[in-house]
C-alpha atoms as a PDB file:
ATOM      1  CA  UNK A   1      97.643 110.688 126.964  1.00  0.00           C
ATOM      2  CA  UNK A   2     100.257 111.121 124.130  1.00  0.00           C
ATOM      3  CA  UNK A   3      99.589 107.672 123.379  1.00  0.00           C
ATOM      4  CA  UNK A   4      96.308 107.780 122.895  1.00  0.00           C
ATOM      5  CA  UNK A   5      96.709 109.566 119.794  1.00  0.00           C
ATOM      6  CA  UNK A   6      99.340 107.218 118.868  1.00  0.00           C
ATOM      7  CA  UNK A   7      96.859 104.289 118.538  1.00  0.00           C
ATOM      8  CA  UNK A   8      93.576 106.112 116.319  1.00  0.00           C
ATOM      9  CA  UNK A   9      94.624 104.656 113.269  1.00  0.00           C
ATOM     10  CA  UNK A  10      96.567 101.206 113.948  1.00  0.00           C
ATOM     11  CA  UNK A  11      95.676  98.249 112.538  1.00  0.00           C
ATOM     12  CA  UNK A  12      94.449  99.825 109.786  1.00  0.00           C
ATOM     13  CA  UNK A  13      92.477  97.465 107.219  1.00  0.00           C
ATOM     14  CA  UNK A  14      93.115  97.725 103.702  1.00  0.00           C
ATOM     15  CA  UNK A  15      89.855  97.493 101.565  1.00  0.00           C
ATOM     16  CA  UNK A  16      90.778  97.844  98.418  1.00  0.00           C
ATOM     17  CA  UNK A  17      90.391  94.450  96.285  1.00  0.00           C
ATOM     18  CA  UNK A  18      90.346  93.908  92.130  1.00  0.00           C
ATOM     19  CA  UNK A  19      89.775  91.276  89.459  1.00  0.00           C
ATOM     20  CA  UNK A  20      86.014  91.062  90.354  1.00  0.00           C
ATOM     21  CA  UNK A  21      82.868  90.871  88.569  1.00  0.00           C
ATOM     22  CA  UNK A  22      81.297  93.368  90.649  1.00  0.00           C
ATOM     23  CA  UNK A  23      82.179  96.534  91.696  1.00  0.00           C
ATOM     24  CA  UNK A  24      84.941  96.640  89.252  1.00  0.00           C
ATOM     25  CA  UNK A  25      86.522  99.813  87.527  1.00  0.00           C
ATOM     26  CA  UNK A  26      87.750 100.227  84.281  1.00  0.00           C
ATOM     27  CA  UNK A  27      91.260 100.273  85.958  1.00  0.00           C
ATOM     28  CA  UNK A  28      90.860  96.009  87.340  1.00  0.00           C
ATOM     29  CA  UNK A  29      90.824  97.724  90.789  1.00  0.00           C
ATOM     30  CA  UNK A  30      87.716  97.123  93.185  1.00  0.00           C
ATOM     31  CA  UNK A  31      86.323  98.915  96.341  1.00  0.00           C
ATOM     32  CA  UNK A  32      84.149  95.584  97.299  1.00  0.00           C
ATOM     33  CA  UNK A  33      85.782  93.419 100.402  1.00  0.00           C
ATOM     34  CA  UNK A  34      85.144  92.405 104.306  1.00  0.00           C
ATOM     35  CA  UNK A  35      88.495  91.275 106.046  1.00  0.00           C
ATOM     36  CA  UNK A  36      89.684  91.174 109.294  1.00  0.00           C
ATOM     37  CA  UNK A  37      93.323  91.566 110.353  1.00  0.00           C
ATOM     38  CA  UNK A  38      96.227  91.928 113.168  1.00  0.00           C
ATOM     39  CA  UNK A  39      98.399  94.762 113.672  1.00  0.00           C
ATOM     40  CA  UNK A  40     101.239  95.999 115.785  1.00  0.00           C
ATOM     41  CA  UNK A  41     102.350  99.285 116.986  1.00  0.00           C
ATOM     42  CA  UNK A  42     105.713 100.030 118.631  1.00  0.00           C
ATOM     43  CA  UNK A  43     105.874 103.010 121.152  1.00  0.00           C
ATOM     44  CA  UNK A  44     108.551 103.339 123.661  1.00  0.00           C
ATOM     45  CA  UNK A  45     106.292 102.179 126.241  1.00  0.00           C
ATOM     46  CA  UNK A  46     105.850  99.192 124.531  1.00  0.00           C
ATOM     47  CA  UNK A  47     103.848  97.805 121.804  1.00  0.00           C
ATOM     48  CA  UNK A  48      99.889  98.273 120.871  1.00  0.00           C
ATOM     49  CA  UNK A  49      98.469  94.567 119.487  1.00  0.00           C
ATOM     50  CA  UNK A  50      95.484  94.063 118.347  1.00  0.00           C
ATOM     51  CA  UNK A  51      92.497  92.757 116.099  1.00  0.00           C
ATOM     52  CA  UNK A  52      90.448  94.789 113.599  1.00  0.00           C
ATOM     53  CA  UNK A  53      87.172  94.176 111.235  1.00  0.00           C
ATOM     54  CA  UNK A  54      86.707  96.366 108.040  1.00  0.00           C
ATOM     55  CA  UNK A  55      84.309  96.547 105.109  1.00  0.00           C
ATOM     56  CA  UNK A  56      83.971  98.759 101.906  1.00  0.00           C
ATOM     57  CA  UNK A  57      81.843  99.078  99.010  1.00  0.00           C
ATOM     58  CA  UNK A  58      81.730 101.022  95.775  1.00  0.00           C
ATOM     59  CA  UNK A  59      78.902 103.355  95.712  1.00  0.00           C
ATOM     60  CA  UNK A  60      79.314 104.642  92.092  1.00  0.00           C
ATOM     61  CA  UNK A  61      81.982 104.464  89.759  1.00  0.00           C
ATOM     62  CA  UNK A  62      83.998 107.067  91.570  1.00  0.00           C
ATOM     63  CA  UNK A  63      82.862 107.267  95.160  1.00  0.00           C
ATOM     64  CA  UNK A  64      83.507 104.326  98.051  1.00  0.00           C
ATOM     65  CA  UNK A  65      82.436 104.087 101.617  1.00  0.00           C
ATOM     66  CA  UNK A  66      84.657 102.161 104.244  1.00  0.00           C
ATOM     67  CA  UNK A  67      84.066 101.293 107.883  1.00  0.00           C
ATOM     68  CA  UNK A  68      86.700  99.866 110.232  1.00  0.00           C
ATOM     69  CA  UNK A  69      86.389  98.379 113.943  1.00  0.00           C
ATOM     70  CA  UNK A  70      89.636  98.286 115.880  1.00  0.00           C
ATOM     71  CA  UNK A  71      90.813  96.808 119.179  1.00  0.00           C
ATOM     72  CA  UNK A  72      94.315  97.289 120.154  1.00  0.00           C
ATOM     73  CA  UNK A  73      95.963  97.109 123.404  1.00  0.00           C
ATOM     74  CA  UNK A  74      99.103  97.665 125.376  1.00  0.00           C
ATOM     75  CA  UNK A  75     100.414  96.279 128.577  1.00  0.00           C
ATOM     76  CA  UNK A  76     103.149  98.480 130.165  1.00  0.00           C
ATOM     77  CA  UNK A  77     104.853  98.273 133.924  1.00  0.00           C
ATOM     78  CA  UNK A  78     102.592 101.132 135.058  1.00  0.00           C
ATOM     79  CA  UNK A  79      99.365 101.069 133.099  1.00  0.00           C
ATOM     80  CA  UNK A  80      97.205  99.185 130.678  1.00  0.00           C
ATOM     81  CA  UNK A  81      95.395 100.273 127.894  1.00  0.00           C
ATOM     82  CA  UNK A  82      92.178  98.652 125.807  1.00  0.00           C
ATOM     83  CA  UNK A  83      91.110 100.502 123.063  1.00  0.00           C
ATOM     84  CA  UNK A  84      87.636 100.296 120.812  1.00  0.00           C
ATOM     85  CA  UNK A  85      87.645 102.803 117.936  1.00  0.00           C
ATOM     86  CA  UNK A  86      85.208 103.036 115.233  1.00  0.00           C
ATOM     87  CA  UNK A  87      85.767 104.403 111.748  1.00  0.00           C
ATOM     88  CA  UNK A  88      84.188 105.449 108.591  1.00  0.00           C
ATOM     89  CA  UNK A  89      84.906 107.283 105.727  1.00  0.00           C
ATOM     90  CA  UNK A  90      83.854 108.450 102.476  1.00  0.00           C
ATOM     91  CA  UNK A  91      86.322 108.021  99.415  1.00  0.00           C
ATOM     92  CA  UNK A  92      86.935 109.399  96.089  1.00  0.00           C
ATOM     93  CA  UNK A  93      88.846 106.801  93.028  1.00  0.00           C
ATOM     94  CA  UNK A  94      89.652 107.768  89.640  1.00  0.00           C
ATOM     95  CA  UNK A  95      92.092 106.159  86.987  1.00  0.00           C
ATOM     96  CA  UNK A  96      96.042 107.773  85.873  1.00  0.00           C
ATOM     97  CA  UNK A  97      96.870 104.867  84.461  1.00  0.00           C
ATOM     98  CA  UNK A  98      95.406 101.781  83.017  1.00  0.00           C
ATOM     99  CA  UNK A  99      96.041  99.584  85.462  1.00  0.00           C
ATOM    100  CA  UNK A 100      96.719 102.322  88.583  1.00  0.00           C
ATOM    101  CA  UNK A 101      93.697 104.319  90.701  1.00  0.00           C
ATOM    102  CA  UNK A 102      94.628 107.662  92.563  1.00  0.00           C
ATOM    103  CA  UNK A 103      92.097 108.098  95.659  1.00  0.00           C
ATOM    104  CA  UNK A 104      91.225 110.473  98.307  1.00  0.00           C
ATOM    105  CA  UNK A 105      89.194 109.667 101.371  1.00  0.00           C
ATOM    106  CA  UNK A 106      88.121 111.613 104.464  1.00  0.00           C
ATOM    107  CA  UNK A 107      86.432 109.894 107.645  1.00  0.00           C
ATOM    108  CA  UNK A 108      85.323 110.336 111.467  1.00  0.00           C
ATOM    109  CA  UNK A 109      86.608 108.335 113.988  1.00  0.00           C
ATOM    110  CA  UNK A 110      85.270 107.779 117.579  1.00  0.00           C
ATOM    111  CA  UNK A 111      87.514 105.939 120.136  1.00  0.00           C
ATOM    112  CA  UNK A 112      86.874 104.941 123.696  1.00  0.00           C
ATOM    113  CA  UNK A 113      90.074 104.156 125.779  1.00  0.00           C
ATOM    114  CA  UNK A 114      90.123 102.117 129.109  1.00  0.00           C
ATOM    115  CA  UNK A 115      93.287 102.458 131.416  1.00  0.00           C
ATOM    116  CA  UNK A 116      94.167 101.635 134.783  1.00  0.00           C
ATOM    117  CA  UNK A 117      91.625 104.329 136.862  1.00  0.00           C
ATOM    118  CA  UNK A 118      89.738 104.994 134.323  1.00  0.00           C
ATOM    119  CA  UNK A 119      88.831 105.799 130.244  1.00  0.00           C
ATOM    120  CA  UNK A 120      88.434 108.560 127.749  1.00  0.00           C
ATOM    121  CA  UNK A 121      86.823 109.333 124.880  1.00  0.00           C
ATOM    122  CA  UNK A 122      88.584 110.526 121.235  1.00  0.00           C
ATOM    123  CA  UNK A 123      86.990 112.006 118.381  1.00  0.00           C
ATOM    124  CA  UNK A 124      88.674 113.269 115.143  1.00  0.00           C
ATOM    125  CA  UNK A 125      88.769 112.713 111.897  1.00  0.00           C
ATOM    126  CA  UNK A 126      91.068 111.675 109.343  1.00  0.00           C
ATOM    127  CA  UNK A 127      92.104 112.537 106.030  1.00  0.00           C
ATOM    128  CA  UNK A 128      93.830 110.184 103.448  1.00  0.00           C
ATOM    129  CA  UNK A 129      95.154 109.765  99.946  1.00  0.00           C
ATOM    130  CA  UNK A 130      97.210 107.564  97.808  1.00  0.00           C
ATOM    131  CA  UNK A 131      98.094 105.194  94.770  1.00  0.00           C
ATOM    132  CA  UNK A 132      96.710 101.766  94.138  1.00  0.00           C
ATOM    133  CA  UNK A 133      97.894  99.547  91.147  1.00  0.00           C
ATOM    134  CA  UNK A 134      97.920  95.979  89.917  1.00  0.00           C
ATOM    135  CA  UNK A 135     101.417  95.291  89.322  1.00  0.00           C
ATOM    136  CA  UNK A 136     101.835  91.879  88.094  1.00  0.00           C
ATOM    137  CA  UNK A 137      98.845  89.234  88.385  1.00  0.00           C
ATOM    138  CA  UNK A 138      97.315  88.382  91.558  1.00  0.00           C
ATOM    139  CA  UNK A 139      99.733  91.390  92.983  1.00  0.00           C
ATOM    140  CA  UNK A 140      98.577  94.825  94.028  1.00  0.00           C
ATOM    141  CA  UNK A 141     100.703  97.761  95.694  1.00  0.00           C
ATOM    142  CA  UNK A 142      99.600 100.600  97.515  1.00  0.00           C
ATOM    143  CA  UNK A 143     101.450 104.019  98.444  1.00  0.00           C
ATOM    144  CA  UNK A 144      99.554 106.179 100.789  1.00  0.00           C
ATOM    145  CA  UNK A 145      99.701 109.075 103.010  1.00  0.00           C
ATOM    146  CA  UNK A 146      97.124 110.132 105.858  1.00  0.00           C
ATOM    147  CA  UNK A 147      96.531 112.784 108.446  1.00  0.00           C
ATOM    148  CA  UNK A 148      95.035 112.618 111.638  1.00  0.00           C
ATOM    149  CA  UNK A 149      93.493 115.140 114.306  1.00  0.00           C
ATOM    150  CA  UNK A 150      91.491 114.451 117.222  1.00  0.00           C
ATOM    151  CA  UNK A 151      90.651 115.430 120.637  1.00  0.00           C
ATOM    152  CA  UNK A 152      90.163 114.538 124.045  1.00  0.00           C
ATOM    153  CA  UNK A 153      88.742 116.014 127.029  1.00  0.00           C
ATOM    154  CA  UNK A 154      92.706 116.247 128.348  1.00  0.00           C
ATOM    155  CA  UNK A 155      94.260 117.568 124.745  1.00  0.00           C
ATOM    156  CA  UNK A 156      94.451 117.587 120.762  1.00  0.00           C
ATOM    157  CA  UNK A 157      96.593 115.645 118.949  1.00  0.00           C
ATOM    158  CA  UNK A 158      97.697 115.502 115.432  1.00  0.00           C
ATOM    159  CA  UNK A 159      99.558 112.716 113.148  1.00  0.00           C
ATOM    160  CA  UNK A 160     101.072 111.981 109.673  1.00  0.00           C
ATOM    161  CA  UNK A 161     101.631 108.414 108.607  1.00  0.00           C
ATOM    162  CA  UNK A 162     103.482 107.263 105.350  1.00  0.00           C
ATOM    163  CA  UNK A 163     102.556 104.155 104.435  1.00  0.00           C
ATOM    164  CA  UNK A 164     103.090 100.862 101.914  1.00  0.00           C
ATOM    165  CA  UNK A 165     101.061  97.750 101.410  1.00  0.00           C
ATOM    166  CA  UNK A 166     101.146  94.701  99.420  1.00  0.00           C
ATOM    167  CA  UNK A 167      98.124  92.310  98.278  1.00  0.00           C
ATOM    168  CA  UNK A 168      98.442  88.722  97.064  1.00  0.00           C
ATOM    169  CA  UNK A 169      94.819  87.191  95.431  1.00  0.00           C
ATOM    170  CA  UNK A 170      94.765  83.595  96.953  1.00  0.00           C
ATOM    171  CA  UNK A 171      91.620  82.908  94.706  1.00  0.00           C
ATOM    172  CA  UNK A 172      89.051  84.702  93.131  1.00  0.00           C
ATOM    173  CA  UNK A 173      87.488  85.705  96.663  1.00  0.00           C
ATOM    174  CA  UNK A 174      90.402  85.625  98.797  1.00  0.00           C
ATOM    175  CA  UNK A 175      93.011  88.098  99.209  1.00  0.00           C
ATOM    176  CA  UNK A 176      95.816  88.278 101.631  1.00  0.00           C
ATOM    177  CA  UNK A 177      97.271  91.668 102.618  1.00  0.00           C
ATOM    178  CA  UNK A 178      99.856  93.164 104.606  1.00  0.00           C
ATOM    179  CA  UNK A 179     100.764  96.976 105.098  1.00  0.00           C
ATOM    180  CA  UNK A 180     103.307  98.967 106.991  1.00  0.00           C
ATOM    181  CA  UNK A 181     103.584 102.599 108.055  1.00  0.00           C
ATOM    182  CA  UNK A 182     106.015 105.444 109.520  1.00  0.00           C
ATOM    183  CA  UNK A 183     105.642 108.729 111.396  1.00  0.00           C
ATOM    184  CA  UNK A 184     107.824 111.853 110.983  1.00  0.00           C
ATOM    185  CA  UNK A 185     108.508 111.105 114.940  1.00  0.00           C
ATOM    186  CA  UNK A 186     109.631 107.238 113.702  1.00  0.00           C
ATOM    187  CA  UNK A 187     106.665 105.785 115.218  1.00  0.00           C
ATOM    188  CA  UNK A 188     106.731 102.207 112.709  1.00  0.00           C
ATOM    189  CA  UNK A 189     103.503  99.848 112.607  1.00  0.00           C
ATOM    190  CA  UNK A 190     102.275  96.740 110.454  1.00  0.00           C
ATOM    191  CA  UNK A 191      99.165  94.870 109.613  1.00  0.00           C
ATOM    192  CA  UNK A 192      98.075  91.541 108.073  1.00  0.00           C
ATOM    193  CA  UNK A 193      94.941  91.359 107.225  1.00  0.00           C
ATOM    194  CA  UNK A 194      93.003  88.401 105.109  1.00  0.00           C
ATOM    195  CA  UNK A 195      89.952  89.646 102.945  1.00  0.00           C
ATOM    196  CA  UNK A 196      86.826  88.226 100.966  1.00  0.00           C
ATOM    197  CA  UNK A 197      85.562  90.211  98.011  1.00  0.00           C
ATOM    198  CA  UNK A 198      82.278  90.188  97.069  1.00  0.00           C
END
C-alpha cells in the first residue's frame, strides 16, 4: 500500500495564469484558469500515467480556491492499480516583488484506489507553498514545496515534494505548462498540462 501514498498528488495541475483582464493582481499574476494535463510518476514498480482536470479562481485579492480531478494508473507483473482522487484547496497570494507572488495553500484530498482483489479509500490533506513570477514575457516560473499526509484503513503515510514549473502564454487565453517534482526518497514525476484563462 506504500504506493498508494506515492500517487495522492501526481499529475498535479498548475493553476496559476497572468496577463489577464480579470482576476488580475497588482503583481501581472492571475489565479483564473481550467486546464487539463498528463503526468508521469516513476516508482520501482513501474510508472503511474495518467490524465487530470483542474480549475481555480480568485476569490479576493488575496485568497484563491483550486480543485483538481486526477486519474493515474499503473500496470505492474503482479497487480494493477486505477486511481480517482479528488482535490481542493484554499490558497493565500500576496506580492514580494513587482512582478513575483509568494502563496500558501492548504487542501483535502479524497482518493479511491482499485487493484487486483479489490480497492481502498485515502483521505488526507495537503499543505503547500511557493514562488510564482513572470520572468520574461509570455514566461512564468514557479518554485514550490508541499506536504502530504493521509490515511487508509491499512496505514498513514506522509510525503514532501520539491518542485519546479515553467509556463509559456500561447495567446491571450492559452497557456501551456509543464512542471516537475522530487522526493527526499528520489521519487521524480512530471506534468504537461494546457490551460484556458478566463
Amino acid at each position: 500500500m506504500k504506493k498508494i501514498a506515492l500517487v495522492l498528488a501526481v499529475l498535479g495541475l498548475s493553476s496559476s495564469a497572468y496577463a489577464l483582464e480579470s482576476g488580475l493582481s497588482e503583481t501581472g499574476i492571475s489565479y483564473n484558469e481550467v486546464g487539463v494535463g498528463y503526468g508521469v510518476e516513476g516508482d520501482v514498480g513501474g510508472d503511474y500515467k495518467g490524465f487530470g482536470i483542474g480549475v481555480s479562481t480568485l476569490l479576493t485579492k488575496n485568497l484563491y480556491f483550486n480543485g483538481q480531478f486526477k486519474n493515474p494508473s499503473s500496470t505492474e507483473t503482479t497487480t494493477n492499480l486505477d486511481t480517482q482522487q479528488y482535490t481542493t484547496s484554499l490558497g493565500f497570494r500576496t506580492a514580494i516583488t513587482s512582478d513575483a507572488d509568494l502563496y500558501a495553500s492548504a487542501g483535502y484530498y479524497n482518493g479511491k484506489f482499485s487493484f487486483t482483489g479489490g480497492s481502498i479509500i485515502a483521505t488526507g490533506y495537503v499543505l503547500a507553498t511557493g514562488i510564482r513570477a513572470i520572468v520574461l514575457p509570455k514566461v512564468e516560473a514557479s518554485l514550490n514545496l508541499s506536504y502530504a499526509d493521509g490515511k487508509n484503513r491499512l496505514e498513514s503515510f506522509s510525503e514532501t515534494r520539491y518542485g519546479v514549473g515553467l509556463g509559456y502564454q500561447f495567446t491571450d487565453k492559452i497557456i501551456g505548462r509543464s512542471t516537475y517534482y522530487t522526493t527526499p526518497d528520489s521519487l521524480n514525476g512530471y506534468s504537461v498540462s494546457l490551460g484556458y484563462m478566463f
